[in-house]
N, C-alpha and C. Protein backbone atom coordinates (compact mmCIF):
# COMPACT_ATOMS: atom_id res chain seq x y z
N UNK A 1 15.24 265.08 106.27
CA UNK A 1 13.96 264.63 105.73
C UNK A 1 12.86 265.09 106.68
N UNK A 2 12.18 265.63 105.97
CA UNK A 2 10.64 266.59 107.13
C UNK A 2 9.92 264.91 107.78
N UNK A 3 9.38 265.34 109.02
CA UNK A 3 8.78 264.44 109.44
C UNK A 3 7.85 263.72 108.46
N UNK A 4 6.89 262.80 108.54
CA UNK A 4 5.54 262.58 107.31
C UNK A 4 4.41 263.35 107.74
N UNK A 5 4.24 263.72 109.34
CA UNK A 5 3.33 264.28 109.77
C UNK A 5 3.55 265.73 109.83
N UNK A 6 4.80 266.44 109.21
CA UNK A 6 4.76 267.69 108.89
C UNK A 6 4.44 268.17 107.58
N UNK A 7 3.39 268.96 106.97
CA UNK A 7 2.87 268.92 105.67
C UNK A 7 4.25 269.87 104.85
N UNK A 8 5.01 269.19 103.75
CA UNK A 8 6.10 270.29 102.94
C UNK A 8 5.16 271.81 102.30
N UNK A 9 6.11 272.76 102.19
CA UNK A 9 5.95 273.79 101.64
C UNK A 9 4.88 273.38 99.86
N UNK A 10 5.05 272.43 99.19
CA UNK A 10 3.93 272.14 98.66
C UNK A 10 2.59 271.96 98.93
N UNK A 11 2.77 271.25 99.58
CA UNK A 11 1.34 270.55 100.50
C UNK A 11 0.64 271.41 100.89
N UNK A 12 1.10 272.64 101.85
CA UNK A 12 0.82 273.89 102.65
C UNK A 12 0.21 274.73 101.21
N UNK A 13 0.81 274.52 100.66
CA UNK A 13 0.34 275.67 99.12
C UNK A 13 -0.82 275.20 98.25
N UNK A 14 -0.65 274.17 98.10
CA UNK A 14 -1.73 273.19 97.56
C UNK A 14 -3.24 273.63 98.41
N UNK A 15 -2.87 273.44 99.70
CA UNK A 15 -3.93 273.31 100.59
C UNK A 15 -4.41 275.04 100.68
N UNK A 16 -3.82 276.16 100.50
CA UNK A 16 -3.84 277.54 101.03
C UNK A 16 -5.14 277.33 99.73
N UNK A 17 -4.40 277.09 98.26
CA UNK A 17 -5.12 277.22 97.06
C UNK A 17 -6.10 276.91 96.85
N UNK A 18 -6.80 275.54 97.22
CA UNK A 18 -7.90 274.95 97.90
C UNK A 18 -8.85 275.61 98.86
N UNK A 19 -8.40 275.99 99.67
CA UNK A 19 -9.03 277.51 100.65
C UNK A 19 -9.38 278.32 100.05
N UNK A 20 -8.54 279.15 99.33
CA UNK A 20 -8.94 280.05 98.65
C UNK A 20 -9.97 279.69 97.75
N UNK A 21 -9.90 278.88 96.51
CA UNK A 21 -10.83 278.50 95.69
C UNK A 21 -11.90 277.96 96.26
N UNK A 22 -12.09 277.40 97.49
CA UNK A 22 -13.39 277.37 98.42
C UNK A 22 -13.92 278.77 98.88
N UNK A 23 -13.55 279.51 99.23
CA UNK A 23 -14.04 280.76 99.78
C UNK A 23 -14.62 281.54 98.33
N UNK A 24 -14.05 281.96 97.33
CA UNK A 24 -14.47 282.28 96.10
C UNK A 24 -15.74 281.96 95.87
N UNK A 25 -15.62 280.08 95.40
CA UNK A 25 -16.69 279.35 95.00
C UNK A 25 -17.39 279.92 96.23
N UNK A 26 -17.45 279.68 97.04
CA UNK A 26 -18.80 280.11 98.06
C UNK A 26 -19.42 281.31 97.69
N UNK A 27 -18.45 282.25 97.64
CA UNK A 27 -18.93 283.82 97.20
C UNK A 27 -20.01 283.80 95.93
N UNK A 28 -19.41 283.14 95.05
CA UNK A 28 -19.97 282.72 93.92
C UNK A 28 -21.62 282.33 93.98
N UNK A 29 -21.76 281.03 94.68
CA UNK A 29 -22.54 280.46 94.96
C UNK A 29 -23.65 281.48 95.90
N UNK A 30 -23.15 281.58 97.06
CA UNK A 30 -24.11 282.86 97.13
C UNK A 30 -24.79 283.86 97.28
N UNK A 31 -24.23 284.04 95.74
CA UNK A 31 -24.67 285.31 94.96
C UNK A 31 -25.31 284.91 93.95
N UNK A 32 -25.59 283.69 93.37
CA UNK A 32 -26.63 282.81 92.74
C UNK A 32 -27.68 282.74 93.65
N UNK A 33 -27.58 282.15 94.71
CA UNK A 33 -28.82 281.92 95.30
C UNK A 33 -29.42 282.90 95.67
N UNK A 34 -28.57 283.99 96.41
CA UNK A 34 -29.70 285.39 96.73
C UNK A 34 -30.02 285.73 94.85
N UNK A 35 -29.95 285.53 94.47
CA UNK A 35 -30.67 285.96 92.74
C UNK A 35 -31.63 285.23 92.67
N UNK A 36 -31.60 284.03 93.17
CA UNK A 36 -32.86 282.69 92.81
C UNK A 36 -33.84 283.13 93.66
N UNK A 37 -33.37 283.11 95.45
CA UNK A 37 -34.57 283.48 95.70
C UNK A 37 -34.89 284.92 96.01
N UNK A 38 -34.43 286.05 95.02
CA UNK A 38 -34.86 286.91 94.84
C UNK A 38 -35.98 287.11 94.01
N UNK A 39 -35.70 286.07 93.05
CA UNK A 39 -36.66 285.95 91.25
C UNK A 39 -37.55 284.81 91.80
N UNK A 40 -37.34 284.20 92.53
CA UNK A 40 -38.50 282.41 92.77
C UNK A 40 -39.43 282.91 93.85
N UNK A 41 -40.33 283.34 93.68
CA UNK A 41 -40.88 283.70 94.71
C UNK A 41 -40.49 284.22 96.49
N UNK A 42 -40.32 285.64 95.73
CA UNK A 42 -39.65 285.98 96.81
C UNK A 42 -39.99 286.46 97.86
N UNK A 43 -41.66 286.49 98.24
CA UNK A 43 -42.80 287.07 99.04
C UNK A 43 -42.59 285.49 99.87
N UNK A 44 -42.67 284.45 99.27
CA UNK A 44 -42.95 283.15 100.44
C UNK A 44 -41.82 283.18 101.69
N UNK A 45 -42.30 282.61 102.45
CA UNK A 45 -41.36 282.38 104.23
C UNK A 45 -40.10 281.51 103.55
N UNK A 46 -39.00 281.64 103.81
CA UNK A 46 -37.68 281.27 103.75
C UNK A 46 -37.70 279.91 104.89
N UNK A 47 -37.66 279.03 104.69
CA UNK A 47 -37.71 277.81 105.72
C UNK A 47 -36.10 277.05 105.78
N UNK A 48 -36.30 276.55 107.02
CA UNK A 48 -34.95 275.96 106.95
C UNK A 48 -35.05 274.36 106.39
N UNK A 49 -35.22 273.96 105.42
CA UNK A 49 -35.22 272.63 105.01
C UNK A 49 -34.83 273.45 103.59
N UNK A 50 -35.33 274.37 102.94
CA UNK A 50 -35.11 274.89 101.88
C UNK A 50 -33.53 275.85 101.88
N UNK A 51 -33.05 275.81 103.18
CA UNK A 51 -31.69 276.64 103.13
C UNK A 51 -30.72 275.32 102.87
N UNK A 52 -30.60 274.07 103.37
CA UNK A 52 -30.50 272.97 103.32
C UNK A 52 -30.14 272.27 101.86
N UNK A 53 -31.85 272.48 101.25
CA UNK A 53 -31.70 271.58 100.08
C UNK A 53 -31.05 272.74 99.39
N UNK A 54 -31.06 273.99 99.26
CA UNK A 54 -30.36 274.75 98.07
C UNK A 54 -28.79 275.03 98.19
N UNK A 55 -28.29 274.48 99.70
CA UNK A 55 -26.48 274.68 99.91
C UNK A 55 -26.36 273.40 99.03
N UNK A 56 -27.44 272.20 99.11
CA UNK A 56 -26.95 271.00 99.17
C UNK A 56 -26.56 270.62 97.35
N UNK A 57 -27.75 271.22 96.94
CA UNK A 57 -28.45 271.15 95.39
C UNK A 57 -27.16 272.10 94.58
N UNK A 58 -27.20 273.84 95.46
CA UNK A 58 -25.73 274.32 94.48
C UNK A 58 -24.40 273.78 94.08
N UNK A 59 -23.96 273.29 95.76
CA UNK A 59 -22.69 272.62 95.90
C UNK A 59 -22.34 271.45 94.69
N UNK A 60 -23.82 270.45 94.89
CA UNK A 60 -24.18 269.51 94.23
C UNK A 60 -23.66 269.85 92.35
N UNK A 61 -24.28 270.63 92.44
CA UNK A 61 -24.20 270.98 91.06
C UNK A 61 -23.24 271.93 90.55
N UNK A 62 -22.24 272.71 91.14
CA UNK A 62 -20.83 272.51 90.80
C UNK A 62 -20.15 272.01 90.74
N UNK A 63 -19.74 270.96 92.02
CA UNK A 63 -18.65 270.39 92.35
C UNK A 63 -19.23 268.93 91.06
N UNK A 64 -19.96 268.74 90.60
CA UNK A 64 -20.37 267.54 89.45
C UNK A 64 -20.18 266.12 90.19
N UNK A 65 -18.85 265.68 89.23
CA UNK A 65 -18.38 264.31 90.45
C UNK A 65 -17.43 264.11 91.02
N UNK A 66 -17.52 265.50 91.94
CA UNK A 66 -15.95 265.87 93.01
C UNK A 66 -17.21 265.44 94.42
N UNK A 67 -16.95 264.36 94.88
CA UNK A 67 -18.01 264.14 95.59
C UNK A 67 -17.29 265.22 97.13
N UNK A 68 -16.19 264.43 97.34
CA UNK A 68 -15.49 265.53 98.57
C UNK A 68 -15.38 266.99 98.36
N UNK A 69 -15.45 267.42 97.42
CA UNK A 69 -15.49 269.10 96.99
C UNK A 69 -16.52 269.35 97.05
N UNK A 70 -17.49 268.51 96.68
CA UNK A 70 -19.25 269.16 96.86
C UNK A 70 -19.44 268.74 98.10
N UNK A 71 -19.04 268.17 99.06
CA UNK A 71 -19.33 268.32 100.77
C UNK A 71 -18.86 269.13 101.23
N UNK A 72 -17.25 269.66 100.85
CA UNK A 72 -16.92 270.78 101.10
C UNK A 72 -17.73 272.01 100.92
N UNK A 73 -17.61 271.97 100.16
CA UNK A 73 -18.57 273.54 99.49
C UNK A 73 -20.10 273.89 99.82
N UNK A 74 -20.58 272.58 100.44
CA UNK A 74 -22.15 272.36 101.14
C UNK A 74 -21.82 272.94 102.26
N UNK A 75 -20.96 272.57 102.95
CA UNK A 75 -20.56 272.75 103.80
C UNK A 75 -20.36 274.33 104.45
N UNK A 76 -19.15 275.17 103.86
CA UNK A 76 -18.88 276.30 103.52
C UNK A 76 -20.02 277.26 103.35
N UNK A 77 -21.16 276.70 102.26
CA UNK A 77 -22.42 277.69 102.25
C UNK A 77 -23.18 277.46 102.95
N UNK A 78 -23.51 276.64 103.82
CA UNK A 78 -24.51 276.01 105.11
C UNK A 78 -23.48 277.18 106.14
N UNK A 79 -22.26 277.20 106.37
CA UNK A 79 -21.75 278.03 107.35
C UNK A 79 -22.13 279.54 106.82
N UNK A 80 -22.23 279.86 105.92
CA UNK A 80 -22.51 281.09 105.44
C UNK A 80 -23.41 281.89 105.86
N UNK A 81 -24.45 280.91 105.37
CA UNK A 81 -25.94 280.51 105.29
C UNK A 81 -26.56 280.92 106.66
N UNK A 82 -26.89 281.75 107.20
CA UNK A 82 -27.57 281.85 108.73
C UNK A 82 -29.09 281.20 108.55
N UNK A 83 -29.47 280.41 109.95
CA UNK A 83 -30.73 279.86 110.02
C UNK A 83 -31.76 280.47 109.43
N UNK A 84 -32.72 280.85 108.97
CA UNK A 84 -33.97 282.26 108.82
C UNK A 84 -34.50 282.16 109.35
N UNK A 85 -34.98 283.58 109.68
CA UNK A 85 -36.11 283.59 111.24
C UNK A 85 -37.13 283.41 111.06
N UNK A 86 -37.86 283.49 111.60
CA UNK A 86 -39.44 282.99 112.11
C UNK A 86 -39.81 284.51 110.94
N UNK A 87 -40.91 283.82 110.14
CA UNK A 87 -41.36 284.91 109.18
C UNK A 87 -41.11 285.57 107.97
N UNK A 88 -38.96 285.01 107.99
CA UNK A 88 -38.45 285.62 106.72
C UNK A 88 -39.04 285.25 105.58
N UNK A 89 -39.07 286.26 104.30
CA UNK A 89 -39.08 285.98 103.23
C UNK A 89 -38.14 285.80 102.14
N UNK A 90 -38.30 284.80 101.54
CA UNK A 90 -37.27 284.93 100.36
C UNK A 90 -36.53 285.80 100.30
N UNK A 91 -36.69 286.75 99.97
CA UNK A 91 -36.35 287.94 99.39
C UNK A 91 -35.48 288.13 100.47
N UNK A 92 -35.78 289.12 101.89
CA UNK A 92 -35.26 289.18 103.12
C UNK A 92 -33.98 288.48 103.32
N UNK A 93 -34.22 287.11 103.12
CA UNK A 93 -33.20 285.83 103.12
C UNK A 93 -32.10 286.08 102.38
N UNK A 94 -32.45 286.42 101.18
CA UNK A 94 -31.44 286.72 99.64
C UNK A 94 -30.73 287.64 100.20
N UNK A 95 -31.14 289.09 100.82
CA UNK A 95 -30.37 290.20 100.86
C UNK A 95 -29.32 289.99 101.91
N UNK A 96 -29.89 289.03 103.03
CA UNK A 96 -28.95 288.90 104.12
C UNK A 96 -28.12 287.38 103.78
N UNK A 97 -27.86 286.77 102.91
CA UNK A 97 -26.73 285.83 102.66
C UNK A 97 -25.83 286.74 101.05
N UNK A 98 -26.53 287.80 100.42
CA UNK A 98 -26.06 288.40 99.40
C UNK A 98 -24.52 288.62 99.55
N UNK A 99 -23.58 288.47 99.45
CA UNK A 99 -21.79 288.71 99.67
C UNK A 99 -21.95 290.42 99.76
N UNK A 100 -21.33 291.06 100.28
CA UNK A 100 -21.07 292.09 100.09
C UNK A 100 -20.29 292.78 99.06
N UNK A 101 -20.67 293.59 98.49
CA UNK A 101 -19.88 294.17 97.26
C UNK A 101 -20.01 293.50 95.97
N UNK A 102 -21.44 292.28 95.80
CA UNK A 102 -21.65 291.66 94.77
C UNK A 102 -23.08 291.99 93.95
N UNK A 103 -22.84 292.36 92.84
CA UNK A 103 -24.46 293.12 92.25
C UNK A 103 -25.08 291.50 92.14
N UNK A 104 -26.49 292.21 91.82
CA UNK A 104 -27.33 291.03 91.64
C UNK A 104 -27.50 290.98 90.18
């Protein structure tokens, strides 16, 4: 009998699948947001309260009422997500969180 504190070959798979479908969804996500603030005014300064509310607001609004999946996934795109510098614009912002290899 596996210890309780050793996770079974389910558990481990369960959890890989979860990873994976987090990393995706992130990809996903953004590549929505560099589109938003490509199209939402994309000349204004990129601020960090607005990198914030839009990991918080996407996550929010996928994960529905997976409350631990939408912290996850806030989470995940806040790590993504680099601070913006002094001056960025929207736009600027969009191209440098854009996934690589993802059209707009």
């Amino acid at each position: 009998m596996p210890e309780l504190s050793q996770p079974t070959q389910q558990d481990e798979a369960l959890r890989q699948t979860r990873d994976d479908d987090l990393r995706a969804t992130t990809r996903v996500l953004l590549t929505r947001l560099a589109t938003y603030l490509t199209r939402s005014r994309p000349t204004d300064t990129m601020i960090e309260a607005s990198r914030k509310y839009l990991a918080q607001s996407y996550a929010t609004q996928h994960a529905r009422w997976d409350r631990a999946y939408a912290d996850a996934l806030e989470a995940a795109l806040l790590s993504a997500m680099p601070h913006p510098q002094p001056q960025q614009t929207r736009g600027e912002y969009a191209i440098v969180i854009r996934p690589s290899g993802s059209s707009r």
